[in-house]
N, C-alpha and C. Protein backbone atom coordinates (compact mmCIF):
# COMPACT_ATOMS: atom_id res chain seq x y z
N UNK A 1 66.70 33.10 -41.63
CA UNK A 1 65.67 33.10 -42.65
C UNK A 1 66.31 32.80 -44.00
N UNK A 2 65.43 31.99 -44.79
CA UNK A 2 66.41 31.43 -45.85
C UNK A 2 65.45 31.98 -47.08
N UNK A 3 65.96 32.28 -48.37
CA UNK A 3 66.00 33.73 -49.38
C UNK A 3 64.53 32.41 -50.33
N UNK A 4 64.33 32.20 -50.76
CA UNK A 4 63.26 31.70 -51.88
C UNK A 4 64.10 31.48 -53.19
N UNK A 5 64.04 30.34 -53.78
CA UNK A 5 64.88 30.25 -55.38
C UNK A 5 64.39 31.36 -55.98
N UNK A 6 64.48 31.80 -56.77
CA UNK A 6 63.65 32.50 -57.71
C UNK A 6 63.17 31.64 -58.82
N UNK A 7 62.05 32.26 -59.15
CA UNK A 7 61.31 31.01 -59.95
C UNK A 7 61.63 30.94 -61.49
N UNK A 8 60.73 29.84 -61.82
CA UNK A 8 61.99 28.86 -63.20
C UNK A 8 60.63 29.05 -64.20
N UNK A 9 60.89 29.27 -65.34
CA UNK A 9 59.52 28.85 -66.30
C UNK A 9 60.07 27.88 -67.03
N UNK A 10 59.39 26.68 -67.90
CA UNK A 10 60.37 25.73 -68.58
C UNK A 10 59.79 25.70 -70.29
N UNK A 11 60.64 25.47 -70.92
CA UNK A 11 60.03 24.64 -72.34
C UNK A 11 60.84 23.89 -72.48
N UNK A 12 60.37 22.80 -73.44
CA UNK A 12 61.01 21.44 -73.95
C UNK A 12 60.73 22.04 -75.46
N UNK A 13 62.28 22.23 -76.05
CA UNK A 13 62.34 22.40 -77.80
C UNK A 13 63.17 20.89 -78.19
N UNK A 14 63.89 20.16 -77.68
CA UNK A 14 64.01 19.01 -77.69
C UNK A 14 62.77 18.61 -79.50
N UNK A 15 64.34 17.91 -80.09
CA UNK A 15 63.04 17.53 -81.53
C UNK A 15 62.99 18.42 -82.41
N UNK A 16 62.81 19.76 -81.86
CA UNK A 16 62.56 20.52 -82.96
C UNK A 16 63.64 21.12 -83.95
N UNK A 17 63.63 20.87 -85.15
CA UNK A 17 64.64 21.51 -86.41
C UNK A 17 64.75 23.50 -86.54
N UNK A 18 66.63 23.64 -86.21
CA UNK A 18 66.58 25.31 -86.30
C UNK A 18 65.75 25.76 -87.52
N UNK A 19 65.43 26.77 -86.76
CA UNK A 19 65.61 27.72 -86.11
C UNK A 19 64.78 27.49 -85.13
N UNK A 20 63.93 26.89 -84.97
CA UNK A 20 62.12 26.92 -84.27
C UNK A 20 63.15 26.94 -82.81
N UNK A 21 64.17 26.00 -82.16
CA UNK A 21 64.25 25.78 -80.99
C UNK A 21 64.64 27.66 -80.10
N UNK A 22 65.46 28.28 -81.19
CA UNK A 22 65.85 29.97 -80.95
C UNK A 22 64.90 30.22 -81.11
N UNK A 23 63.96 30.47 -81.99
CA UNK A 23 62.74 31.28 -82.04
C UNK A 23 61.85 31.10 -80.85
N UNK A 24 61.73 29.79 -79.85
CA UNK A 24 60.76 29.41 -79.02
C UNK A 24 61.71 30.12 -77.66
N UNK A 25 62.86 29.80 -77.89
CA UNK A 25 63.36 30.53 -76.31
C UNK A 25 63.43 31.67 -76.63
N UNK A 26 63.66 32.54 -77.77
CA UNK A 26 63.76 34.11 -77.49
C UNK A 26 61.96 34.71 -76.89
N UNK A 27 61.15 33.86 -77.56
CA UNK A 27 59.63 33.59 -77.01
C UNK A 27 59.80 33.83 -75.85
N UNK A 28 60.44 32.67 -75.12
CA UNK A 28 60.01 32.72 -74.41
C UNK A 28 60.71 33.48 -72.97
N UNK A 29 61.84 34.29 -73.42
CA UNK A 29 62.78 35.64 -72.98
C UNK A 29 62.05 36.92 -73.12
N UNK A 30 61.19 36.66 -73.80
CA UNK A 30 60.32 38.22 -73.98
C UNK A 30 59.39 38.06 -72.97
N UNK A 31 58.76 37.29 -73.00
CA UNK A 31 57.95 36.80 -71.81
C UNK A 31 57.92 36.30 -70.57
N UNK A 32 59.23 36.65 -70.29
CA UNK A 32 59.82 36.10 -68.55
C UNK A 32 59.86 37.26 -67.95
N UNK A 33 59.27 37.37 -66.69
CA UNK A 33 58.95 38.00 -65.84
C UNK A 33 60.55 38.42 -65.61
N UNK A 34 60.90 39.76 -65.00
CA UNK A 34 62.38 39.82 -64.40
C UNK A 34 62.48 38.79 -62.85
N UNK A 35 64.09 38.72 -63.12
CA UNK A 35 64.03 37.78 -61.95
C UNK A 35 63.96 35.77 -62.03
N UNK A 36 63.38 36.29 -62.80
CA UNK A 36 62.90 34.69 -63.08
C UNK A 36 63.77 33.95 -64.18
N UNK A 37 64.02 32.48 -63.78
CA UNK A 37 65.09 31.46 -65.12
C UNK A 37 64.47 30.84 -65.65
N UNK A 38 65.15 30.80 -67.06
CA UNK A 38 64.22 29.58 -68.26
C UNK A 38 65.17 28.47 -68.11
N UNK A 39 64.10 27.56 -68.09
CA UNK A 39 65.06 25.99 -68.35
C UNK A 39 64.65 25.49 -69.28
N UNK A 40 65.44 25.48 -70.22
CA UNK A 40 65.11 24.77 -71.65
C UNK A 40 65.59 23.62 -71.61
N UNK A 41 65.09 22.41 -72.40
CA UNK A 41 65.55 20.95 -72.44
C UNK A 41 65.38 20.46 -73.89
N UNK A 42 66.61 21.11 -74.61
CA UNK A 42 66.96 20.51 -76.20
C UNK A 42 68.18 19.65 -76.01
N UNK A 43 68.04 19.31 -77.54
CA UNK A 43 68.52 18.08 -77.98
C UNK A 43 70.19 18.24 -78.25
N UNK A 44 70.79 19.61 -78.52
CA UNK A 44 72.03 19.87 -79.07
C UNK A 44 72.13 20.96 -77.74
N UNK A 45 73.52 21.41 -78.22
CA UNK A 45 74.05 23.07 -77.72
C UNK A 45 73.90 23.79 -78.36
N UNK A 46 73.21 24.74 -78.06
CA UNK A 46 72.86 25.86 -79.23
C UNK A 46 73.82 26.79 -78.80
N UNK A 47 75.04 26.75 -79.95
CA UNK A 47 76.65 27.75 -79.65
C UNK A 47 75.76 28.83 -80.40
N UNK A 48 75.07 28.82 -81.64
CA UNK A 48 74.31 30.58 -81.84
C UNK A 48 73.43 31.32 -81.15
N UNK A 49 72.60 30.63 -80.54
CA UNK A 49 71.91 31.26 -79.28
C UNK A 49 72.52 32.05 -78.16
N UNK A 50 73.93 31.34 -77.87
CA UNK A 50 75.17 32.14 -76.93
C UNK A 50 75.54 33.70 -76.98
N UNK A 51 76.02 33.61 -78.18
CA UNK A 51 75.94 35.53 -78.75
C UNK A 51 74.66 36.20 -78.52
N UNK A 52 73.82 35.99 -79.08
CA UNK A 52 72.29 36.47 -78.46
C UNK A 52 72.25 36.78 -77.28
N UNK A 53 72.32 36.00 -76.13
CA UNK A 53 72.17 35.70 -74.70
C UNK A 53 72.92 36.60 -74.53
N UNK A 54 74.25 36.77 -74.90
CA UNK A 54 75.84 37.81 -74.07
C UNK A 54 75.16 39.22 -74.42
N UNK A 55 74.92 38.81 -75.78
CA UNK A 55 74.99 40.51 -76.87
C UNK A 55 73.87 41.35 -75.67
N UNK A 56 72.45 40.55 -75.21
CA UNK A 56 71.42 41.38 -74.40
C UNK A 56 71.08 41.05 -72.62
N UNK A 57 72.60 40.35 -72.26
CA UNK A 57 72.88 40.59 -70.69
C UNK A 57 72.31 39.61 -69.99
N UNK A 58 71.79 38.30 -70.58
CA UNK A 58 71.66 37.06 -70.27
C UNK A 58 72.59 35.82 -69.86
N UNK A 59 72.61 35.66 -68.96
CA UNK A 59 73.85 34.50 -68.29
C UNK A 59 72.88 33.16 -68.12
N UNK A 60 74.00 32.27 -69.03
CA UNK A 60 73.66 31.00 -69.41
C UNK A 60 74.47 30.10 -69.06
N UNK A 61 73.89 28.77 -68.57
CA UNK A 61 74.28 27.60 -68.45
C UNK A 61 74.23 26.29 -68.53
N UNK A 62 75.23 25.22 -69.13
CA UNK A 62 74.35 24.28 -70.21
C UNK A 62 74.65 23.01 -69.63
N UNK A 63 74.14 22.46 -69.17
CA UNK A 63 74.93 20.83 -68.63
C UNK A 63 74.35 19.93 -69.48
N UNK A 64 75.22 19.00 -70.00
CA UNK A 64 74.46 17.56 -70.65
C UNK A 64 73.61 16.63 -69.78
N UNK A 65 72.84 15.72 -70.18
CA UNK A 65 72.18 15.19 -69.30
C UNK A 65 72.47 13.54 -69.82
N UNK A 66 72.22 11.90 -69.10
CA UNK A 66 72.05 10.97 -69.44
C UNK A 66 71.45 10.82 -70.32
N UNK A 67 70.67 11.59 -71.28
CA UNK A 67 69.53 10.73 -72.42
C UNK A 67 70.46 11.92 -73.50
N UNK A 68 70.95 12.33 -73.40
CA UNK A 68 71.97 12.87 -74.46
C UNK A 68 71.69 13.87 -74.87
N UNK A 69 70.48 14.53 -73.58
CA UNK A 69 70.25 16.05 -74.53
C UNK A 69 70.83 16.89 -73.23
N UNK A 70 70.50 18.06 -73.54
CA UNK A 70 71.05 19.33 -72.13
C UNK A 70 70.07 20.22 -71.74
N UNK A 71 70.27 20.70 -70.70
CA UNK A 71 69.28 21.53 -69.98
C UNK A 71 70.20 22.50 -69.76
N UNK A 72 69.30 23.85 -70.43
CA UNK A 72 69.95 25.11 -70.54
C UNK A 72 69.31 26.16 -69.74
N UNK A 73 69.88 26.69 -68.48
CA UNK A 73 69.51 27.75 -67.73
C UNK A 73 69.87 28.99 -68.23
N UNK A 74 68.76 29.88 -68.52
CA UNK A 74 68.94 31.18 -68.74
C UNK A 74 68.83 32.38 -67.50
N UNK A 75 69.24 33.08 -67.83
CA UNK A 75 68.85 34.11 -66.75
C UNK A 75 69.52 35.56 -67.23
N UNK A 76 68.96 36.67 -66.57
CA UNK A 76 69.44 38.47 -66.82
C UNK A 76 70.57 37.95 -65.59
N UNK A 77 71.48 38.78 -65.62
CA UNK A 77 72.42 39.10 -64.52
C UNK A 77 73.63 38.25 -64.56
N UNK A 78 74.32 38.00 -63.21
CA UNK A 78 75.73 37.56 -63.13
C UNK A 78 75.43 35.96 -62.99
N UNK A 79 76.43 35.37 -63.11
CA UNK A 79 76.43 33.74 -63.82
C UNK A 79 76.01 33.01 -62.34
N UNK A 80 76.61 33.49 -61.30
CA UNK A 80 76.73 33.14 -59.90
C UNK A 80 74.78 32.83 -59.58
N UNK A 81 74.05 33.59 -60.42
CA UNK A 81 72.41 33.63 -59.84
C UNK A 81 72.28 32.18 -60.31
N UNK A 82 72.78 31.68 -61.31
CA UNK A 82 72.40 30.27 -61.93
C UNK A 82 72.44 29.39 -61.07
């Protein structure tokens, strides 16, 4: 029997000028069900958002993509759930 992903909620901050892109994912961290990953799809690396994420037990992961932006997986717990 094989386990179910756990499910993903997404936003696109892509475009938007700081702070709005932190303000929309901490949004949208208050509002994630436990269990569940945000996939964000902005335009930069957000290195200040990082401390945030560590400081309240969020494991993150950032890959670049071909059109030059990155998709950032959030999640509560150990890095391995990513």
């Amino acid at each position: 029997m094989t386990t179910a992903p756990p499910a993903q909620a997404s936003i696109d901050v892509s475009g938007l000028l700081p702070p709005e892109p932190m303000e929309q994912v901490l949004e949208a961290l208050a509002a994630l069900p436990a269990g569940h990953t945000l996939h964000v799809l902005i335009d930069r690396e957000p290195f200040p958002l990082y401390r945030i994420l560590d400081r309240h037990g969020y494991r993150h992961r950032c890959a670049p993509r071909e059109d030059y932006r990155f998709d950032l997986l959030i999640r509560q717990g150990p890095c391995s759930d990513l």
